[in-house]
C-alpha atoms as a PDB file:
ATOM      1  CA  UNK A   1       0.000   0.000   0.000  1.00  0.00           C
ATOM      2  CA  UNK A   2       1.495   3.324  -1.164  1.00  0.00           C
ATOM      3  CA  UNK A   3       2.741   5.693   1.760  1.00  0.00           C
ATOM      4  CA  UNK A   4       3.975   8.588  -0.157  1.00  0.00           C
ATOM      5  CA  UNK A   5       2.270  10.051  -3.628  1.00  0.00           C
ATOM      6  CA  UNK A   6       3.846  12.549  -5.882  1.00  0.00           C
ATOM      7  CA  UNK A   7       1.061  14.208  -8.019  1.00  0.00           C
ATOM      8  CA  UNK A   8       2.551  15.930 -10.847  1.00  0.00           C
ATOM      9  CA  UNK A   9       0.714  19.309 -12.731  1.00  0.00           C
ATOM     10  CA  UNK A  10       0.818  20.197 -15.933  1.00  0.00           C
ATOM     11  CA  UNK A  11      -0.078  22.849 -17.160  1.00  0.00           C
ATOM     12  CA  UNK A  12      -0.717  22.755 -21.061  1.00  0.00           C
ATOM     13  CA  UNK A  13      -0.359  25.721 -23.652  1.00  0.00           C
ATOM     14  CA  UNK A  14      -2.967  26.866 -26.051  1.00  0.00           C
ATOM     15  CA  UNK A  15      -4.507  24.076 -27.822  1.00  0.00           C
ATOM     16  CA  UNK A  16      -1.714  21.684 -27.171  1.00  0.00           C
ATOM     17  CA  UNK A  17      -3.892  19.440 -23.951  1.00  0.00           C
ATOM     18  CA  UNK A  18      -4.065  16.706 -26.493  1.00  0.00           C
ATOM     19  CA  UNK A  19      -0.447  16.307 -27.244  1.00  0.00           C
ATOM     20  CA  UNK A  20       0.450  17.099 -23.204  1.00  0.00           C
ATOM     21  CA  UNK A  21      -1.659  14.343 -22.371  1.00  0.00           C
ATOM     22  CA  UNK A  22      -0.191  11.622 -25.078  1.00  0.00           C
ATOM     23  CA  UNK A  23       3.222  12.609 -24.046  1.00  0.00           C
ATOM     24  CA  UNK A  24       2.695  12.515 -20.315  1.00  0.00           C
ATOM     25  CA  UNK A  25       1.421   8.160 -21.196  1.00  0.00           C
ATOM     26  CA  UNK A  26       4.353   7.833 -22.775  1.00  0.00           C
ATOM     27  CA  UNK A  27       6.561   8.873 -19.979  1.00  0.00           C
ATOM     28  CA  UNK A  28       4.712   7.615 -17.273  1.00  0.00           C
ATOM     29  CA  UNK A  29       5.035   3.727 -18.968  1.00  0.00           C
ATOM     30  CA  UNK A  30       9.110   4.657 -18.906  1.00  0.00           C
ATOM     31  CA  UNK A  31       8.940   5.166 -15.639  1.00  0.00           C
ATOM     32  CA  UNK A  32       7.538   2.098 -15.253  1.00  0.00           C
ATOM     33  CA  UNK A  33       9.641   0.414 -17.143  1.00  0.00           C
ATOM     34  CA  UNK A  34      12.736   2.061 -15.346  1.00  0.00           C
ATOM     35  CA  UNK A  35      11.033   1.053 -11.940  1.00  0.00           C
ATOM     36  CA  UNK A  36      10.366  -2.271 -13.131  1.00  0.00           C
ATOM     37  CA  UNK A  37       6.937  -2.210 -11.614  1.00  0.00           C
ATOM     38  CA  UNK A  38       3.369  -1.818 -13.547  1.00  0.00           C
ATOM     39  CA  UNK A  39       2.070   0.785 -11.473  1.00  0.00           C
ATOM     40  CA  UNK A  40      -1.352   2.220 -13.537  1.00  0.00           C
ATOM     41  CA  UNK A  41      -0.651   5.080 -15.534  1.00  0.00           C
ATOM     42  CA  UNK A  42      -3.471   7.509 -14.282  1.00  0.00           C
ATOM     43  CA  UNK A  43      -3.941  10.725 -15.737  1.00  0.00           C
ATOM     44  CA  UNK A  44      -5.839  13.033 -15.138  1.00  0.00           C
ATOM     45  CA  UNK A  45      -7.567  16.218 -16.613  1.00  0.00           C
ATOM     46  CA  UNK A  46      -9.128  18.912 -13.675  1.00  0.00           C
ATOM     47  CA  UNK A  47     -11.788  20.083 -16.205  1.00  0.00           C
ATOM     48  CA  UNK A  48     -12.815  19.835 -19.859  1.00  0.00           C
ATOM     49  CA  UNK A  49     -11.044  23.022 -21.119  1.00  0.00           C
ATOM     50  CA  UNK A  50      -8.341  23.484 -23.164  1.00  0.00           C
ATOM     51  CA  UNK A  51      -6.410  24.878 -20.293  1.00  0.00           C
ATOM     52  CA  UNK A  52      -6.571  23.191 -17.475  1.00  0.00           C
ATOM     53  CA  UNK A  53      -4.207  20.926 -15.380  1.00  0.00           C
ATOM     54  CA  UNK A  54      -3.719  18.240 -16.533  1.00  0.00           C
ATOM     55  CA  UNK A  55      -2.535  15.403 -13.553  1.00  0.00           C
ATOM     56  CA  UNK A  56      -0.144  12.174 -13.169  1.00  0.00           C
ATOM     57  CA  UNK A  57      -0.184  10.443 -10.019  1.00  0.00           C
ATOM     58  CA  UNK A  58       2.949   8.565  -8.961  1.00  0.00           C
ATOM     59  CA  UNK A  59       2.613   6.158  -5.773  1.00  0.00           C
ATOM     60  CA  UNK A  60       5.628   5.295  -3.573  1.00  0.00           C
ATOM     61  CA  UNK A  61       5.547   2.829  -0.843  1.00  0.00           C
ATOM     62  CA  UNK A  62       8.188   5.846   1.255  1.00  0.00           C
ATOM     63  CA  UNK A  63      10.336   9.155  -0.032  1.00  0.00           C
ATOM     64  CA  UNK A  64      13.509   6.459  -0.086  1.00  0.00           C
ATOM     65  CA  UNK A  65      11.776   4.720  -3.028  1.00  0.00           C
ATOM     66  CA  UNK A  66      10.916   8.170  -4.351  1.00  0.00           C
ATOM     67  CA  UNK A  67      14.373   8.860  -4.345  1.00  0.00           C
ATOM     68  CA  UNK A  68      16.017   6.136  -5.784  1.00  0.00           C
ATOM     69  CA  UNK A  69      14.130   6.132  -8.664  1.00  0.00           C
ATOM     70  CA  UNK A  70      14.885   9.684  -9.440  1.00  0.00           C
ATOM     71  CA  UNK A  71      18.681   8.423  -9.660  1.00  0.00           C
ATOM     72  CA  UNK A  72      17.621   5.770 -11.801  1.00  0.00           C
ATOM     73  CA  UNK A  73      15.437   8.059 -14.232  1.00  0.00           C
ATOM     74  CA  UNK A  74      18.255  10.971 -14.404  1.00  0.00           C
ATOM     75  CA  UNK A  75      20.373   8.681 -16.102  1.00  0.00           C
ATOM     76  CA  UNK A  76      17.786   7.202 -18.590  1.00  0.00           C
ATOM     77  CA  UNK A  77      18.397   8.639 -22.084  1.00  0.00           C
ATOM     78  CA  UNK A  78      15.188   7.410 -23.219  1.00  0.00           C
ATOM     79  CA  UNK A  79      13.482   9.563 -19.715  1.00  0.00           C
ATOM     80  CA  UNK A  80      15.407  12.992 -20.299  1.00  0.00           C
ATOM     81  CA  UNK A  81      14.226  12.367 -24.278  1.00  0.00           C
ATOM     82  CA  UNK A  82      10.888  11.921 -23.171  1.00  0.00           C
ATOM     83  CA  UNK A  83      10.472  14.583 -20.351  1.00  0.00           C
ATOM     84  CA  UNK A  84      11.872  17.237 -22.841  1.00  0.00           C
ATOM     85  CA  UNK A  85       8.971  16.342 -24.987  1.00  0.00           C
ATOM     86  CA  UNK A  86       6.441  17.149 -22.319  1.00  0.00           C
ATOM     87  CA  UNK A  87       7.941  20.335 -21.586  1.00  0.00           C
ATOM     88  CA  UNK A  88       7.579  21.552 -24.585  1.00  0.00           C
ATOM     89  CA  UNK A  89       3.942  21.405 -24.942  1.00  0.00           C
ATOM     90  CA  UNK A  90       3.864  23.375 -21.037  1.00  0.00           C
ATOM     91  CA  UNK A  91       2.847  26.953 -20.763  1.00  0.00           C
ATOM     92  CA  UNK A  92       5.222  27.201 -17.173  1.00  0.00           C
ATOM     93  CA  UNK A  93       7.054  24.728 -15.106  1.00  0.00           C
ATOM     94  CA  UNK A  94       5.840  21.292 -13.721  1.00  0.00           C
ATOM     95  CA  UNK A  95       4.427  21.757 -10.380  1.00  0.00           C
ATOM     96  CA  UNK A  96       5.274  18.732  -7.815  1.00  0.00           C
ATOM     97  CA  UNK A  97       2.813  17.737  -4.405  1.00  0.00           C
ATOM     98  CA  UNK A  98       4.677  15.322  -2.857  1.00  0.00           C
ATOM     99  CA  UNK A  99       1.919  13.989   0.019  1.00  0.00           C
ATOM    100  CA  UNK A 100       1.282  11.770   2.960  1.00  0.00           C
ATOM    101  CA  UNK A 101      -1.474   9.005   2.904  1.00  0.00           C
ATOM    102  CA  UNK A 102      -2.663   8.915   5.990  1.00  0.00           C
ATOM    103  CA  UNK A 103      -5.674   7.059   5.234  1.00  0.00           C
ATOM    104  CA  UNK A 104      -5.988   5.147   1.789  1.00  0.00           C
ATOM    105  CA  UNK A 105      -9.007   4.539  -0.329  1.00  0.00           C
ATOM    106  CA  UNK A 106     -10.953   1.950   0.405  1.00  0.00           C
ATOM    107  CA  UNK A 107     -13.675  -0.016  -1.235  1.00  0.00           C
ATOM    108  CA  UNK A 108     -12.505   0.496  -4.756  1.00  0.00           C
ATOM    109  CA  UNK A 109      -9.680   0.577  -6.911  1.00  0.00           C
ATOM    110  CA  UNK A 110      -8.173   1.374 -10.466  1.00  0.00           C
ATOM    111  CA  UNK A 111      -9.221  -2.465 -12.085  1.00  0.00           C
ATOM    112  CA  UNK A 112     -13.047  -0.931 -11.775  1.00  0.00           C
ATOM    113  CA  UNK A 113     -11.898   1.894 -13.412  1.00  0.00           C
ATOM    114  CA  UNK A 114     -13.375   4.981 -11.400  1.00  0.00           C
ATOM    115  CA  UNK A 115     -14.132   7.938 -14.082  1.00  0.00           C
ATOM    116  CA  UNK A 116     -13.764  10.940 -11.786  1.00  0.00           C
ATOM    117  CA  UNK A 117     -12.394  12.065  -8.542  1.00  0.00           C
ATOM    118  CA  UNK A 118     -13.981  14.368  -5.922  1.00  0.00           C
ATOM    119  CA  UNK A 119     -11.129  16.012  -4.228  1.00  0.00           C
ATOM    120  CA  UNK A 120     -11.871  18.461  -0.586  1.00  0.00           C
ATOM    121  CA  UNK A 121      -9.494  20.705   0.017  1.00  0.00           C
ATOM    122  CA  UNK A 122      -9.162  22.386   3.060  1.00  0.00           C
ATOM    123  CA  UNK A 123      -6.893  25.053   4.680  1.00  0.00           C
ATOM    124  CA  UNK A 124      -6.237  24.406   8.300  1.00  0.00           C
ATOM    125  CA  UNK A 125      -5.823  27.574  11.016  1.00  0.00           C
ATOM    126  CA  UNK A 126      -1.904  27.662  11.930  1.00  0.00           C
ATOM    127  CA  UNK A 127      -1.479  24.876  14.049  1.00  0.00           C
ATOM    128  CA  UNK A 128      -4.997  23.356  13.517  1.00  0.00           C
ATOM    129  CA  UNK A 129      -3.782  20.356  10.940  1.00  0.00           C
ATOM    130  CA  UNK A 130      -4.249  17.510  13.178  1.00  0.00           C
ATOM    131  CA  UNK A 131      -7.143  18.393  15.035  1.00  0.00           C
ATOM    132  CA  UNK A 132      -8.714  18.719  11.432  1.00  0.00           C
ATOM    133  CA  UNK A 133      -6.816  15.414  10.120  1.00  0.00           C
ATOM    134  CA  UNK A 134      -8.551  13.864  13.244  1.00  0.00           C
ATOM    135  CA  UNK A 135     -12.164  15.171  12.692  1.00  0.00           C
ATOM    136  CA  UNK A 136     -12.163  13.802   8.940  1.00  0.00           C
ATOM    137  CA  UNK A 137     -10.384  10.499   9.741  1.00  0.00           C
ATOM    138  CA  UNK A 138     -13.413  10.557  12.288  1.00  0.00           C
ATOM    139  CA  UNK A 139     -16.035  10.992   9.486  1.00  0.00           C
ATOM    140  CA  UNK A 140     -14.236   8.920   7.037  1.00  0.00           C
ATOM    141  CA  UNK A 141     -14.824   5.978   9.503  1.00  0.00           C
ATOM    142  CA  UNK A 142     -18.447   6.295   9.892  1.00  0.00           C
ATOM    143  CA  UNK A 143     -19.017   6.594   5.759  1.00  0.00           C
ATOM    144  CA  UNK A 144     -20.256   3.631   4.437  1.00  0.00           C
ATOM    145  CA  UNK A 145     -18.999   1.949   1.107  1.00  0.00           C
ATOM    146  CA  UNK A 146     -15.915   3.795  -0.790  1.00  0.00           C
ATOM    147  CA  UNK A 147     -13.799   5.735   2.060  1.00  0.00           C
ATOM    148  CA  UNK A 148     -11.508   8.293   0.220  1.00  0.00           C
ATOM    149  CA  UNK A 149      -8.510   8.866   0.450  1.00  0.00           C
ATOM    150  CA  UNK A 150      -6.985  11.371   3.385  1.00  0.00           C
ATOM    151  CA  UNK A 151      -3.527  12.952   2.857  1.00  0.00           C
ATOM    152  CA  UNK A 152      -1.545  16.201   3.966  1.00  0.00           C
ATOM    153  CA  UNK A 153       1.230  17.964   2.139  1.00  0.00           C
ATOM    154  CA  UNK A 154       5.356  16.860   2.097  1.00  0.00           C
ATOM    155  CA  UNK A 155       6.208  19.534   0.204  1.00  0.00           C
ATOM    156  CA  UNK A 156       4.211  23.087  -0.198  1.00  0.00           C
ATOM    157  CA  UNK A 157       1.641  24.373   1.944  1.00  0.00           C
ATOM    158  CA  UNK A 158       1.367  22.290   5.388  1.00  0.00           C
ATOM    159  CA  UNK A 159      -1.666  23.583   6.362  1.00  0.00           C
ATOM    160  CA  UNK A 160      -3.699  21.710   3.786  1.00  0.00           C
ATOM    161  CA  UNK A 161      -5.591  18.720   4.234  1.00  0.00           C
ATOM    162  CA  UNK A 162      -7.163  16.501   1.003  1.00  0.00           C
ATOM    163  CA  UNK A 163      -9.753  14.411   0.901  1.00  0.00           C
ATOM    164  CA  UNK A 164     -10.000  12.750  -2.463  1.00  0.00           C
ATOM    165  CA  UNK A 165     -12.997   9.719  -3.202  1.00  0.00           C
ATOM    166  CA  UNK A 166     -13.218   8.506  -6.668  1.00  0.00           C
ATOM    167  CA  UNK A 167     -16.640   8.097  -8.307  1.00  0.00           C
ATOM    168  CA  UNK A 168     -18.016   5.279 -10.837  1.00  0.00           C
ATOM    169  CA  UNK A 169     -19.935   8.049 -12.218  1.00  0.00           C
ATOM    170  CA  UNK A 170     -21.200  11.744 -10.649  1.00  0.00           C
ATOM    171  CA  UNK A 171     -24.599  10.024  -9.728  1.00  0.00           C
ATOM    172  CA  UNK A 172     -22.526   9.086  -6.789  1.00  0.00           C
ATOM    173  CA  UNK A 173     -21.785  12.831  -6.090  1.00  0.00           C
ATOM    174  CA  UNK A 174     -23.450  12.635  -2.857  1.00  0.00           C
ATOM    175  CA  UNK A 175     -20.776  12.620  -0.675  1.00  0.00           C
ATOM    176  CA  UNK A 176     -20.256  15.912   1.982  1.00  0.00           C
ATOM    177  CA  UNK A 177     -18.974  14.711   5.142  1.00  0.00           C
ATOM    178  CA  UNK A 178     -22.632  14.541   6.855  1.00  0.00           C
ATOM    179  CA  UNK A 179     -21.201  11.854   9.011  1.00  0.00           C
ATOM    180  CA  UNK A 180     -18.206  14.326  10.307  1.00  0.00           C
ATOM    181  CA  UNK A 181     -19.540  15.045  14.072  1.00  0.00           C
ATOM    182  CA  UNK A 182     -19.578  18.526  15.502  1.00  0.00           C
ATOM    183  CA  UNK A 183     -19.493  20.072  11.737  1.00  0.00           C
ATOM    184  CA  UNK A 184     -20.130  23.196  13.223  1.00  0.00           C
ATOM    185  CA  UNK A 185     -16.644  23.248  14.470  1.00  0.00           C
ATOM    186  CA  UNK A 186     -15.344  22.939  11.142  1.00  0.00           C
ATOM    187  CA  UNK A 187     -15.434  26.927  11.052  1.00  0.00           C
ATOM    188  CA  UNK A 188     -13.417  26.743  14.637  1.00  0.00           C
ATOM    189  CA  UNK A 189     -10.003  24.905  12.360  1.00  0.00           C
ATOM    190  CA  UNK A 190     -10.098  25.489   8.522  1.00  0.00           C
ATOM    191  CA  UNK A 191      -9.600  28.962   7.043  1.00  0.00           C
ATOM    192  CA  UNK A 192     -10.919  27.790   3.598  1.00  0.00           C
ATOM    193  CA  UNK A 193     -12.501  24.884   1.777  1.00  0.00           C
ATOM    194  CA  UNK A 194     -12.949  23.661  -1.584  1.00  0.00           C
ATOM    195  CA  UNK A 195     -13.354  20.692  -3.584  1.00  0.00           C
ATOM    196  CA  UNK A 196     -13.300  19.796  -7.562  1.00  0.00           C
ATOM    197  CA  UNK A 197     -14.000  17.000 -10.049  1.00  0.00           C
ATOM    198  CA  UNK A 198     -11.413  16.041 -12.347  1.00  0.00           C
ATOM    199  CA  UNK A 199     -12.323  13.573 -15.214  1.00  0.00           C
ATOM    200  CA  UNK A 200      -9.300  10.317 -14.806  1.00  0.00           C
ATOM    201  CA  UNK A 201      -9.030   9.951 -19.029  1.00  0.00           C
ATOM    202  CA  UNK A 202      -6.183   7.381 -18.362  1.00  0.00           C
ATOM    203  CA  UNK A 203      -5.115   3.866 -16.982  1.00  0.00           C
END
């Protein structure tokens, strides 16, 4: 089970999402192939517009692994040959979330294929990010069926907290944390909230 997960952004220039998205496959199966694992290849697109983010998602059982396959991949001709292509179709430099899992998902997984995934985001008060970790871990428990996913930021802001749950279809967009107790005290720990849909177009 994946400890660690690096979720990569791209974002595309002007009419190029197409190509991005056909050259981020590519380089996701040589990584792969470098790691000699067959970890899915999932990509995904934040919206339907040209020019959106487009998303790869790269599990790692711990940073270590992380690492040494970043020594590996530096030194793969056919990798740097690759990664220059998807930089050319970018707008502005790859963006990298390295995260936490601190709970995983639960009741599905990528053989049935999920077609979109409801992400929460919230901004903890300084010092709140447990004490919110705790009250969704709390609520997560108590959900019946799929549990998302619950993770917190490695590298960029540490006050934010994810909650991610993927969905067969967005008839199953039902999901608001109704279960979390004392709700009201949501207001008391997170500065912000907000969530979005993003369509997985690859396995």
């Amino acid at each position: 089970m994946p400890k660690v997960v690096n979720r990569v952004v791209h974002m595309p220039k002007a009419n190029e999402k197409n190509q991005l998205i056909d050259e981020i496959i590519k380089i996701r199966q040589i990584i792969n192939n470098v790691a000699d694992r067959n970890d899915p290849n999932i990509v995904m697109d934040l919206a339907s517009m040209p020019e959106t983010p487009v998303i790869s998602i790269h599990p790692y059982e711990s940073m270590e692994e992380h690492e040494h396959l970043l020594g590996k991949l530096y030194e793969n001709k056919d990798f740097l040959t690759q990664a220059d292509k998807v930089f050319s179709h970018l707008v502005r430099p790859i963006t990298f979330w390295m995260q936490e899992i601190i709970e995983p998902i639960e009741g599905i997984t990528v053989d049935d294929k999920p077609q979109f995934l409801l992400t929460n985001v919230w901004k903890a008060a300084r010092g709140k990010r447990w004490e919110l970790v705790d009250m969704l871990r709390e609520g997560r428990a108590k959900k019946e069926g799929v549990k998302p996913a619950l993770s917190v930021n490695i590298t960029g802001d540490f006050d934010l907290v994810f909650m991610r749950l993927p969905l067969r279809s967005l008839s199953e967009f039902t999901f608001f944390l109704k279960d979390v107790p004392n709700i009201s005290k949501m207001g008391e720990i997170a500065l912000s909230h907000n969530r979005h849909i993003a369509n997985i177009i690859h396995y």
